[in-house]
Protein backbone atom coordinates (compact mmCIF):
# COMPACT_ATOMS: atom_id res chain seq x y z
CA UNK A 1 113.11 104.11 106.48
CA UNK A 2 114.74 107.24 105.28
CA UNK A 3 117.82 107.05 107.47
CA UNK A 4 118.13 110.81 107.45
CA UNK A 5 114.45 111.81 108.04
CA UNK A 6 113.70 114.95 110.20
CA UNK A 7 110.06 114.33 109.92
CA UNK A 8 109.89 111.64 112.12
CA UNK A 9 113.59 110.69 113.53
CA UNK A 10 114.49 106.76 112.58
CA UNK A 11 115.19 106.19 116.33
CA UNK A 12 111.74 107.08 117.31
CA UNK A 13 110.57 104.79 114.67
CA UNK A 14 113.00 101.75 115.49
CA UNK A 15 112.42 101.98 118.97
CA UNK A 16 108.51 101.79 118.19
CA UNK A 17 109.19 98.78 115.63
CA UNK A 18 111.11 97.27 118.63
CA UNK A 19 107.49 96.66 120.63
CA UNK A 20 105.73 95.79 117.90
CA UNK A 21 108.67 92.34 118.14
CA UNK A 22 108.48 92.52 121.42
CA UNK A 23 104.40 91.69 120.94
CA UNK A 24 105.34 88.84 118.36
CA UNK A 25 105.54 90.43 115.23
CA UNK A 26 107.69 89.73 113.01
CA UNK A 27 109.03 92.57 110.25
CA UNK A 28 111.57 93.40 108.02
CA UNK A 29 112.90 96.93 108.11
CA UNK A 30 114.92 98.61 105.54
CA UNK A 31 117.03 101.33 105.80
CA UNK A 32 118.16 103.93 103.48
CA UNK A 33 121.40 105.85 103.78
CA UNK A 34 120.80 109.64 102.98
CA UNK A 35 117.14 109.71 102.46
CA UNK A 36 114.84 111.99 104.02
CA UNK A 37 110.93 110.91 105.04
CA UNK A 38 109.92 111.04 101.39
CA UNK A 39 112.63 108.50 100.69
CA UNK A 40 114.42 110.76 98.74
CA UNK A 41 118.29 111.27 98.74
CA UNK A 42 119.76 114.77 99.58
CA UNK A 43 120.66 114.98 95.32
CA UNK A 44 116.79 114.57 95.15
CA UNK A 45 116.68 111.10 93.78
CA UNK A 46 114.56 108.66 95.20
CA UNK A 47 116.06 105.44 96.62
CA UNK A 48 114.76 101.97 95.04
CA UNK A 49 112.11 101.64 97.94
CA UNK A 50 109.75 99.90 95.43
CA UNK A 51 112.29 97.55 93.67
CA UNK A 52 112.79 96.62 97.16
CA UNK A 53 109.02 96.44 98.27
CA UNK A 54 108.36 94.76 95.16
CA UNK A 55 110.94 92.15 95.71
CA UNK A 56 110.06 91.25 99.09
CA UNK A 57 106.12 90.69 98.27
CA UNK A 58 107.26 88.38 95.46
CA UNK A 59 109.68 86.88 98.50
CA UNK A 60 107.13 86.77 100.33
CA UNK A 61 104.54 85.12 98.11
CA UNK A 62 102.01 88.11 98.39
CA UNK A 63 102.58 89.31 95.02
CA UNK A 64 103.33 86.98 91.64
């Protein structure tokens, strides 16, 4: 999650996540500092959102 998105504020989004535990799921969120809803920084760089996505399927033994 872009932690500075207009698009679609983070608290709406966290307090949606929050029922979807609440119902048994079980996620991981991530959060990046200064990134708007295209996960891009306010310099215009993108954040490593698929190093991290990347990692975590490996983690999670969906992706080799």
């Amino acid at each position: 999650l872009g932690a500075d998105d207009e698009s679609i504020p983070i608290r709406q989004t966290l307090r949606n996540l929050e029922r979807v535990v609440a119902g048994g799921a079980t996620i991981t969120v991530k959060t990046y500092a200064g990134a708007n809803h295209g996960l891009a920084g306010g310099d215009g760089r993108t954040v490593p959102y698929w190093d991290d996505t990347i990692r975590w399927l490996r983690t999670e033994r969906i992706l080799q």
